[in-house]
N, C-alpha and C. Protein backbone atom coordinates (compact mmCIF):
# COMPACT_ATOMS: atom_id res chain seq x y z
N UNK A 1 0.81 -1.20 0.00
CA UNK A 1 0.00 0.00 0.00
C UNK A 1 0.85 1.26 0.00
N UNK A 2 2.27 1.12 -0.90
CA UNK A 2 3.19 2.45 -0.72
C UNK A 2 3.18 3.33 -1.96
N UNK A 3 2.92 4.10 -2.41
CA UNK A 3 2.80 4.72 -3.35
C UNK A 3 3.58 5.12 -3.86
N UNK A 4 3.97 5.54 -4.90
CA UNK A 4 5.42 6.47 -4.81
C UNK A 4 4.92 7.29 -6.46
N UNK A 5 4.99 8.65 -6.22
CA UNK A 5 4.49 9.86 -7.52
C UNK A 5 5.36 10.37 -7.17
N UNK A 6 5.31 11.32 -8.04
CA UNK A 6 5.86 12.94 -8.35
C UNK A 6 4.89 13.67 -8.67
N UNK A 7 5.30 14.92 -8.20
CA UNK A 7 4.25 16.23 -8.50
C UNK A 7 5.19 17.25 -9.01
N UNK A 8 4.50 17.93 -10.07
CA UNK A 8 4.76 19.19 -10.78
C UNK A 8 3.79 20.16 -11.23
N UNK A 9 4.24 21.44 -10.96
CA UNK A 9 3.49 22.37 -11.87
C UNK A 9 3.00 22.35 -12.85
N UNK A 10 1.93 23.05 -13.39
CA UNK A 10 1.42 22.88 -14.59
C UNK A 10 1.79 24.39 -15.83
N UNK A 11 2.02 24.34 -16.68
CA UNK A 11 2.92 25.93 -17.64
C UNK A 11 1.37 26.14 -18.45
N UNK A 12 0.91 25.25 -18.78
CA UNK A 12 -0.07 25.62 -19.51
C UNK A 12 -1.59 24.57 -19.64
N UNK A 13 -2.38 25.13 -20.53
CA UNK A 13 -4.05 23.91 -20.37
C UNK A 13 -3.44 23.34 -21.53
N UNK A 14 -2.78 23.13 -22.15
CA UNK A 14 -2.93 21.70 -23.17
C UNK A 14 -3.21 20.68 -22.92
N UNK A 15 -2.80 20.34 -21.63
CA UNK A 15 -3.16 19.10 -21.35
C UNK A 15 -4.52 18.89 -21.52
N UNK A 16 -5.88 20.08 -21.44
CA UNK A 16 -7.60 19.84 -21.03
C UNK A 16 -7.29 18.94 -22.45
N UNK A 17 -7.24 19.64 -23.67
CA UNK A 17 -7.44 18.52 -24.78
C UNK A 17 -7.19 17.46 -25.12
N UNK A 18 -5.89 16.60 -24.35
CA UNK A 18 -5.61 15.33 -24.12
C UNK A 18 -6.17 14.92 -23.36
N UNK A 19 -6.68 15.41 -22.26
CA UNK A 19 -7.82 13.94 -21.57
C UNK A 19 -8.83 13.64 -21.84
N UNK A 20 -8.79 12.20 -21.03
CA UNK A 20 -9.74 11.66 -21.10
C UNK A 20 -10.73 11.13 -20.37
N UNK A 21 -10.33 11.78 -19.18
CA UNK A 21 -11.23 11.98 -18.10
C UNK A 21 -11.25 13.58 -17.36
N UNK A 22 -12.28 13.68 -16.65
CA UNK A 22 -12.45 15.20 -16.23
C UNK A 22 -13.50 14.77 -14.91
N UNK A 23 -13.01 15.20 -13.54
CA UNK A 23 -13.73 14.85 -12.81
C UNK A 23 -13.71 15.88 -11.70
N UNK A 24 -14.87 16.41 -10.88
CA UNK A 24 -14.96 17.19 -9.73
C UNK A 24 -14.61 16.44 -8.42
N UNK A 25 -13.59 17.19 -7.59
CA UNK A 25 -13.33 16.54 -6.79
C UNK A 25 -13.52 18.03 -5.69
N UNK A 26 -14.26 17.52 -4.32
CA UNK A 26 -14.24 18.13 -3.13
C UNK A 26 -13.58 17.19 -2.20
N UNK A 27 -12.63 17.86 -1.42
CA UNK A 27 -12.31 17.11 -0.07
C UNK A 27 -12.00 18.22 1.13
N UNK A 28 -11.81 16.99 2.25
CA UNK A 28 -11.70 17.92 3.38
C UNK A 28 -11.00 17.16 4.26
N UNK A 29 -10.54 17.46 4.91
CA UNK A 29 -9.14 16.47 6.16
C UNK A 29 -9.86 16.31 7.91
N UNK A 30 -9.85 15.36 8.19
CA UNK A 30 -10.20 14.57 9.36
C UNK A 30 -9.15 15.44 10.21
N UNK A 31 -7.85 14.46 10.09
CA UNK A 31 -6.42 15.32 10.39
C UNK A 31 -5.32 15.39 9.78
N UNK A 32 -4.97 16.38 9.90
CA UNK A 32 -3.61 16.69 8.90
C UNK A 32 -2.33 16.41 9.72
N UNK A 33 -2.12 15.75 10.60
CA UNK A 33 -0.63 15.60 10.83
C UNK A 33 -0.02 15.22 10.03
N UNK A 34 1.46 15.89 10.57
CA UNK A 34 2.45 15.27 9.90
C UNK A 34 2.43 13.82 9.29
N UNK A 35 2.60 12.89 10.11
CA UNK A 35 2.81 11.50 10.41
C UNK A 35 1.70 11.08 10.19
N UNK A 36 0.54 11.63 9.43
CA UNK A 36 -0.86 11.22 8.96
C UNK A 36 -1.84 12.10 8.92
N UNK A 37 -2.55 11.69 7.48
CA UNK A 37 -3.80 12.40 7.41
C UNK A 37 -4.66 11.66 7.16
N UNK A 38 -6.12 12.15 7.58
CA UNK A 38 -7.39 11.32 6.94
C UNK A 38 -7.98 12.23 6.46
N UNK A 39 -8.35 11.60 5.23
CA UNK A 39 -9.12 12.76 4.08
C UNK A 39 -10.48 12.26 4.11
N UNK A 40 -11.25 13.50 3.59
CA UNK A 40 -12.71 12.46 2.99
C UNK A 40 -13.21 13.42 1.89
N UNK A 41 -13.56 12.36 0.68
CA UNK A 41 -13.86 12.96 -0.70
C UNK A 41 -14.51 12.63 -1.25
N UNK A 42 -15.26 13.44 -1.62
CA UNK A 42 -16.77 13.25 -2.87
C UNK A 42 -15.98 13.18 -4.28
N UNK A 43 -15.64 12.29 -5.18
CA UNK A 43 -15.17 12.18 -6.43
C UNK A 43 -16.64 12.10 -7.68
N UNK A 44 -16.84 12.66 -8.17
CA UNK A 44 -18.37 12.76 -9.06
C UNK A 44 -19.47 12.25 -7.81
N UNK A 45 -19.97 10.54 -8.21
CA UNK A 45 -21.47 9.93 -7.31
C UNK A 45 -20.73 9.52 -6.41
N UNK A 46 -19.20 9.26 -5.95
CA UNK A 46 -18.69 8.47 -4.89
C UNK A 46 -18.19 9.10 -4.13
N UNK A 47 -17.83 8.08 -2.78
CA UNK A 47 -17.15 8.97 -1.72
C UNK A 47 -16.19 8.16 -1.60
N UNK A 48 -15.00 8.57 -0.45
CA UNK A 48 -13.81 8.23 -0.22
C UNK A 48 -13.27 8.46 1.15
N UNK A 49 -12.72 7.51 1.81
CA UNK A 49 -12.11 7.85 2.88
C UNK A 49 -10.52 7.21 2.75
N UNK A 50 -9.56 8.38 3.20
CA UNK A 50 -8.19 7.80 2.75
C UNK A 50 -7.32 8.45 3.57
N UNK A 51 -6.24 7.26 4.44
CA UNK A 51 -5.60 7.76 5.02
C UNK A 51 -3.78 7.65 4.91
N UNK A 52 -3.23 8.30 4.72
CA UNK A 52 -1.78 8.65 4.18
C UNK A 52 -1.13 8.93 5.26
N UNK A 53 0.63 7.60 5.08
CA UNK A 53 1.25 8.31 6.35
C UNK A 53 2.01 9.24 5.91
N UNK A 54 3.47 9.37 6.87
CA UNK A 54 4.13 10.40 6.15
C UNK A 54 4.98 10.20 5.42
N UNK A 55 5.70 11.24 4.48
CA UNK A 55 5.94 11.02 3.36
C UNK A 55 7.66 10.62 3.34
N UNK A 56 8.58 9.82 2.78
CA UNK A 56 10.02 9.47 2.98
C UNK A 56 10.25 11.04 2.64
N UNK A 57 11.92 10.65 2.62
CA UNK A 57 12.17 12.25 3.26
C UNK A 57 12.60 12.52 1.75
N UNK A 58 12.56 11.75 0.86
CA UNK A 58 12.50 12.66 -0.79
C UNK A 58 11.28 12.86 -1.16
N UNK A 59 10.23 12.61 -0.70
CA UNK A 59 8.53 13.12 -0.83
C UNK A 59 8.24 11.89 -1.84
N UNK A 60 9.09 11.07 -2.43
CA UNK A 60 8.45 10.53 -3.36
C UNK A 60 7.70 8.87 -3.10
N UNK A 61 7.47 8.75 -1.85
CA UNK A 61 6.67 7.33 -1.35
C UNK A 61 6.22 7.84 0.23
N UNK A 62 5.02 6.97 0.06
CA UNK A 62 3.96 7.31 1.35
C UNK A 62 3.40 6.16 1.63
N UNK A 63 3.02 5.17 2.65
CA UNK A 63 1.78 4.66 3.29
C UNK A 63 0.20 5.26 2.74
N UNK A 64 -0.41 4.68 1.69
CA UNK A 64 -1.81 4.92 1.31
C UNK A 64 -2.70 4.15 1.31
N UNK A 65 -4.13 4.09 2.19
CA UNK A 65 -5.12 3.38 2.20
C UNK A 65 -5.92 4.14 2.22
N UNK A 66 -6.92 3.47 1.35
CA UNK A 66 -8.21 3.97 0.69
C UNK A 66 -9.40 2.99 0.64
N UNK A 67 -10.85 3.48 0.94
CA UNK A 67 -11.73 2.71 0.73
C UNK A 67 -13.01 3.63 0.55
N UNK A 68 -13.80 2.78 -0.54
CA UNK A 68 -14.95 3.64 -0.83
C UNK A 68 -15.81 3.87 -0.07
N UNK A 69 -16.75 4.87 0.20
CA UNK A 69 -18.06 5.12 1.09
C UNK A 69 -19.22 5.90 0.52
N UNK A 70 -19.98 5.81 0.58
CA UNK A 70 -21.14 6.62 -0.15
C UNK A 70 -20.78 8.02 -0.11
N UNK A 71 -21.64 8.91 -1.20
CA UNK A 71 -21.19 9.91 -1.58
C UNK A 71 -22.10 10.95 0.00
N UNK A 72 -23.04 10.07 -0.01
CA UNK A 72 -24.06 10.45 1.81
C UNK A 72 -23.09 10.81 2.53
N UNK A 73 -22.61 9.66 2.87
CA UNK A 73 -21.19 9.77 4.02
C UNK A 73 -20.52 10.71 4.34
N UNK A 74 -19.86 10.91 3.16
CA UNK A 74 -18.59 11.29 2.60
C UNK A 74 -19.17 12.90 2.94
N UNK A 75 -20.56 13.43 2.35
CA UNK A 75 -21.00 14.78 2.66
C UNK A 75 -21.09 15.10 4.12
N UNK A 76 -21.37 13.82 5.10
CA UNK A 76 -21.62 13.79 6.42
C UNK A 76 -20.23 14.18 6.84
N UNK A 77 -19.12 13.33 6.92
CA UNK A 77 -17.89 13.41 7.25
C UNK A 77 -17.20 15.17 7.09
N UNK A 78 -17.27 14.92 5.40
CA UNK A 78 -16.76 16.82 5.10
C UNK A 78 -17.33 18.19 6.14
N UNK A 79 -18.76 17.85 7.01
CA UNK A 79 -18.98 18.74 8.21
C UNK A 79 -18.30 18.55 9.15
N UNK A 80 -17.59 17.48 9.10
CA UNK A 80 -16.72 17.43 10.48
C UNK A 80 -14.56 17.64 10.46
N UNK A 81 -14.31 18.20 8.85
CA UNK A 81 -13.32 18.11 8.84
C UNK A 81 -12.90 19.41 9.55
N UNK A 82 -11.65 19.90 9.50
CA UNK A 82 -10.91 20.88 9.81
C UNK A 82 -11.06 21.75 8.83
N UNK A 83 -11.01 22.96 9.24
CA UNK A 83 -11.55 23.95 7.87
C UNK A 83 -10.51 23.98 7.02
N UNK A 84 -11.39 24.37 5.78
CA UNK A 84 -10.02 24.31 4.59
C UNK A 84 -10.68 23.51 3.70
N UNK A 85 -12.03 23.21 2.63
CA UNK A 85 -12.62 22.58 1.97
C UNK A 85 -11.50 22.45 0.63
N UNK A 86 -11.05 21.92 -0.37
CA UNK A 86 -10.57 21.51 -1.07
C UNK A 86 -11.32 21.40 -2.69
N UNK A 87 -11.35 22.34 -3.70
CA UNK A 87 -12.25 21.97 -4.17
C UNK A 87 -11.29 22.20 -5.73
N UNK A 88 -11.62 20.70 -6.49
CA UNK A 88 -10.94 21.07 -7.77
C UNK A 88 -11.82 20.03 -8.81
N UNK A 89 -11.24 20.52 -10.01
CA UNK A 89 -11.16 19.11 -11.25
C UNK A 89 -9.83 18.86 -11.38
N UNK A 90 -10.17 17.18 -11.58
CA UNK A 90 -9.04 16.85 -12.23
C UNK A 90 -9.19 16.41 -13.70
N UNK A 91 -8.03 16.15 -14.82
CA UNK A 91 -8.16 15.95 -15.82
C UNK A 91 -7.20 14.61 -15.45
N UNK A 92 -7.58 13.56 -16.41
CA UNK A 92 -6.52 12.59 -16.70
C UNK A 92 -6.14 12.94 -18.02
N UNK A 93 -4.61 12.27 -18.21
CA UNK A 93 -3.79 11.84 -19.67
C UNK A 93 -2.98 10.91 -19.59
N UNK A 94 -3.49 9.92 -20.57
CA UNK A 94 -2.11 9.37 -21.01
C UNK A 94 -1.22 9.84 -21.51
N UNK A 95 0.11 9.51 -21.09
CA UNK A 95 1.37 9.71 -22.39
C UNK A 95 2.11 9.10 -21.96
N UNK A 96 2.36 8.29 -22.98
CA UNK A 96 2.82 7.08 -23.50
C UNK A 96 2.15 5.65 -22.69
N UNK A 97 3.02 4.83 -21.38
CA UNK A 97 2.50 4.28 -20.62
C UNK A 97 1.91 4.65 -19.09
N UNK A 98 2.12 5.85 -19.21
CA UNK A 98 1.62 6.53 -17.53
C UNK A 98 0.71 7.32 -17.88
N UNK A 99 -0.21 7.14 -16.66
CA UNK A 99 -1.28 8.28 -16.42
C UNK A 99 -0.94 9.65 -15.59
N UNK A 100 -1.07 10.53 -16.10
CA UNK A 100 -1.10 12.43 -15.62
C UNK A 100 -2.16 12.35 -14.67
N UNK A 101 -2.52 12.45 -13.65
CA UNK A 101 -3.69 13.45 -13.04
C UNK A 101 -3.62 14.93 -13.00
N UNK A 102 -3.78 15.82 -13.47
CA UNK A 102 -3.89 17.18 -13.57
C UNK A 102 -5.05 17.74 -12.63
N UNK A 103 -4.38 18.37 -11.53
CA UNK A 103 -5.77 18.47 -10.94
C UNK A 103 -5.60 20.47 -11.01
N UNK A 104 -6.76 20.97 -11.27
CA UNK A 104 -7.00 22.48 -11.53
C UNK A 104 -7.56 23.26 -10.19
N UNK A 105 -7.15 23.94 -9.74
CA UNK A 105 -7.64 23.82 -8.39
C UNK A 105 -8.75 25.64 -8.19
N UNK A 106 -9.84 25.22 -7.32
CA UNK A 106 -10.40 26.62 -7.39
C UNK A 106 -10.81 26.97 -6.13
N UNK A 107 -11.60 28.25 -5.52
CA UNK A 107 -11.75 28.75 -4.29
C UNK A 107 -10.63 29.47 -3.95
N UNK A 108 -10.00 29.19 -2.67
CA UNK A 108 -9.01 30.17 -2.34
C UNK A 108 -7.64 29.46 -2.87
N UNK A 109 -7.62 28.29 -3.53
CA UNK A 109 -6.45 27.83 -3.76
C UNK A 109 -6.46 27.85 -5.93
N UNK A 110 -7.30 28.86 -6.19
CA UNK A 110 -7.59 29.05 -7.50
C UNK A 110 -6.42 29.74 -8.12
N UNK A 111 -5.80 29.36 -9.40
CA UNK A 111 -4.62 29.73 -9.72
C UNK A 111 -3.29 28.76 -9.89
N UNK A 112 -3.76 27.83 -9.46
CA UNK A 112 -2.85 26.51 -8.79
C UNK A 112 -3.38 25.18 -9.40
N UNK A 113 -2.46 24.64 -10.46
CA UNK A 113 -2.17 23.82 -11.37
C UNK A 113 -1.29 22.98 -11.66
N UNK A 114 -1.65 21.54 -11.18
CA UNK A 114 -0.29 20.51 -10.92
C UNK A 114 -0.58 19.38 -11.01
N UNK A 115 0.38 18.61 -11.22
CA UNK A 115 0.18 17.30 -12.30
C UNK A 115 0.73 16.56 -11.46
N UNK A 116 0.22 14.86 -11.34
CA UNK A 116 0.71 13.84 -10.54
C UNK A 116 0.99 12.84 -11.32
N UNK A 117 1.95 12.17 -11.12
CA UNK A 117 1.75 10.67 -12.09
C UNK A 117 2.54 9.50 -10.56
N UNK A 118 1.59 8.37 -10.88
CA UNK A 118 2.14 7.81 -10.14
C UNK A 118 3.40 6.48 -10.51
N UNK A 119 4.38 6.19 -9.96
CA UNK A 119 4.82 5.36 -10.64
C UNK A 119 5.37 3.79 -9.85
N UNK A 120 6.19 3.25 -10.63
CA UNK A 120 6.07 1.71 -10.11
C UNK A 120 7.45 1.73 -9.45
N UNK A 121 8.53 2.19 -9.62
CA UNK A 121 9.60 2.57 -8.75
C UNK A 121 10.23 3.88 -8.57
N UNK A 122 11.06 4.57 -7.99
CA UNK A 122 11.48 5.76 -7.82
C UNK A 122 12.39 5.91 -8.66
N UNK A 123 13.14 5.31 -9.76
CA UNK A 123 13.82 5.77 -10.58
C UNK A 123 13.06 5.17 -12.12
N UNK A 124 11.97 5.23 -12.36
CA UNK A 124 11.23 4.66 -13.33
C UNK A 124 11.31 6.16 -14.50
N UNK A 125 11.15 5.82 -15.53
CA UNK A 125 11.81 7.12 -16.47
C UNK A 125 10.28 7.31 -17.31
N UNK A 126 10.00 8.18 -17.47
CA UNK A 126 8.66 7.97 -18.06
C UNK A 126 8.79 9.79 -18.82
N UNK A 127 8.11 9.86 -20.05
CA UNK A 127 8.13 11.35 -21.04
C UNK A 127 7.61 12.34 -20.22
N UNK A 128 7.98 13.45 -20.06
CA UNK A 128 7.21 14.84 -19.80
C UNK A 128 6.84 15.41 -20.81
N UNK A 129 5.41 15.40 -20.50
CA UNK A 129 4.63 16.59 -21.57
C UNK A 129 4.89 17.63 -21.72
N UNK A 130 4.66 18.73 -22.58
CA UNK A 130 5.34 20.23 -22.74
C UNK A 130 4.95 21.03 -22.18
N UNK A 131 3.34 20.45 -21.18
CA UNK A 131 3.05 21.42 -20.40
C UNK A 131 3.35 21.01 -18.90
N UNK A 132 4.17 19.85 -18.71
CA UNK A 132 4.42 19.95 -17.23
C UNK A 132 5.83 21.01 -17.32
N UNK A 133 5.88 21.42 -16.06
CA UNK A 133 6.37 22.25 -15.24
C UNK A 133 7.55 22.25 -14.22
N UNK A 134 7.47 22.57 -13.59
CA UNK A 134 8.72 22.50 -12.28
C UNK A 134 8.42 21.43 -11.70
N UNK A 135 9.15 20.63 -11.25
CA UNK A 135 8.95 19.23 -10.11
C UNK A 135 8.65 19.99 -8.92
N UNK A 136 7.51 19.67 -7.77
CA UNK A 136 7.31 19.97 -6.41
C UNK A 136 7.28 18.85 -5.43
N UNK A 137 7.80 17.61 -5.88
CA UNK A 137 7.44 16.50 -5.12
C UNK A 137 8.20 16.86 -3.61
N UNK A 138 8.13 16.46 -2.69
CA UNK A 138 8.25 16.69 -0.95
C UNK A 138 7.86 18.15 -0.86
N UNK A 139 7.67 18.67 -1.84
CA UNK A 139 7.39 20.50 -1.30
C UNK A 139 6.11 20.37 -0.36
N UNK A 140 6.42 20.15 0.78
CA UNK A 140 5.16 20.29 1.25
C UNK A 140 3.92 21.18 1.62
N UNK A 141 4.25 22.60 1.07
CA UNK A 141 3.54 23.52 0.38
C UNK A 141 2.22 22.83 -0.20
N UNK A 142 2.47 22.55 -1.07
CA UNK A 142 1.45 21.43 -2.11
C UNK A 142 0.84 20.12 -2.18
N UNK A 143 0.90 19.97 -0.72
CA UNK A 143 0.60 18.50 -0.61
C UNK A 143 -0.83 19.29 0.14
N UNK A 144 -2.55 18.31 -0.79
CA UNK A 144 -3.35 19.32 -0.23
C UNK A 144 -3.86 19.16 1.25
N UNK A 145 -3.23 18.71 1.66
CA UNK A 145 -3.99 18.68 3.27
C UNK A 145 -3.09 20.02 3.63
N UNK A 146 -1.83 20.52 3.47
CA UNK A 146 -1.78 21.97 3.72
C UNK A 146 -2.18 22.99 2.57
N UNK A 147 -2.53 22.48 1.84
CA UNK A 147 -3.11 23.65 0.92
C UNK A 147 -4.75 24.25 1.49
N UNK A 148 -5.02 23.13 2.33
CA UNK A 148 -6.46 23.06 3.39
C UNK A 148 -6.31 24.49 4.08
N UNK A 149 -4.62 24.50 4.79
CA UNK A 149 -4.47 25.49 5.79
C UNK A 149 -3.87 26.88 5.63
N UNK A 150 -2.92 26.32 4.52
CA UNK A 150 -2.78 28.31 3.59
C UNK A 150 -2.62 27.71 2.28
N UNK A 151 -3.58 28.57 1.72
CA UNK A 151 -4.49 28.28 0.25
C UNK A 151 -3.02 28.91 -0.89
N UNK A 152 -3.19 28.76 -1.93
CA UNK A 152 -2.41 28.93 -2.90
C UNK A 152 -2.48 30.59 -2.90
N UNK A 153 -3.19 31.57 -2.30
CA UNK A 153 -3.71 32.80 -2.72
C UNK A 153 -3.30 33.87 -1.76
N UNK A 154 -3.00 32.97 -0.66
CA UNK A 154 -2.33 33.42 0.55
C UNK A 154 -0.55 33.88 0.78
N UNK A 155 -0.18 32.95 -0.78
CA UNK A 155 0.99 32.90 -0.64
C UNK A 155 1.76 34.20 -1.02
């Protein structure tokens, strides 16, 4: 259950025309510690509860468990997070054999555009598109359970 991505900025929307998915995502954080968070997220009709430990000290692998819950729930839960609602789309893309998540972010963290891909080891080599950007992986700036607590707009 260890994950291991990278995150980067986004330079431009080219990517909207390569995907092939486009999805609304709201979330909100149970708790944000360091050493763990619990999220809970409405993804389109579904919900989500997911909890992440902390991250190795190159940002690029974490402890992740996830399990589905009604989208009911999931609205129940989001009244009880810590303030700081989370609200974006994401776009998917392929290129080549990896998937992009592009997630677009709006509210107080509007302006703020960054791309995830996840991968199968930490030195796995995979193409950058022309619109990814600067690498932010461990920036923990951008990891959104603190984007919960100072928004992209704040900065």
């Amino acid at each position: 259950m260890t994950e291991i991505e990278r995150k980067f900025l986004v330079i431009s929307d080219a990517y909207k025309s390569e995907a092939f998915s486009k999805t609304k995502l709201i979330q909100g954080f149970l708790n944000t510690h360091k050493e763990r968070t619990v999220r809970v997220r409405i993804k389109g009709d579904s919900g989500f509860l997911t909890v992440k430990g902390e991250s190795s000290k190159d940002g690029l692998t974490r402890f992740e468990w996830e399990t589905q819950i009604t989208a009911e729930d999931a609205k129940e839960l989001l009244n009880l997070c810590e303030p700081g609602i989370i609200d974006k789309i994401r776009y998917e893309v392929k290129v080549k054999n990896h998937i992009f998540e592009i997630d677009e972010f709006f509210g107080e963290n509007e302006g703020l555009v960054m791309a995830e891909i996840e991968l199968s080891g930490k030195n796995e080599i995979f193409e950058k598109p022309d619109w990814l950007g600067e690498e932010v992986t461990g920036n923990l700036k951008y990891y959104n359970s603190q984007l919960s607590k100072k928004p992209f707009k704040s900065w």
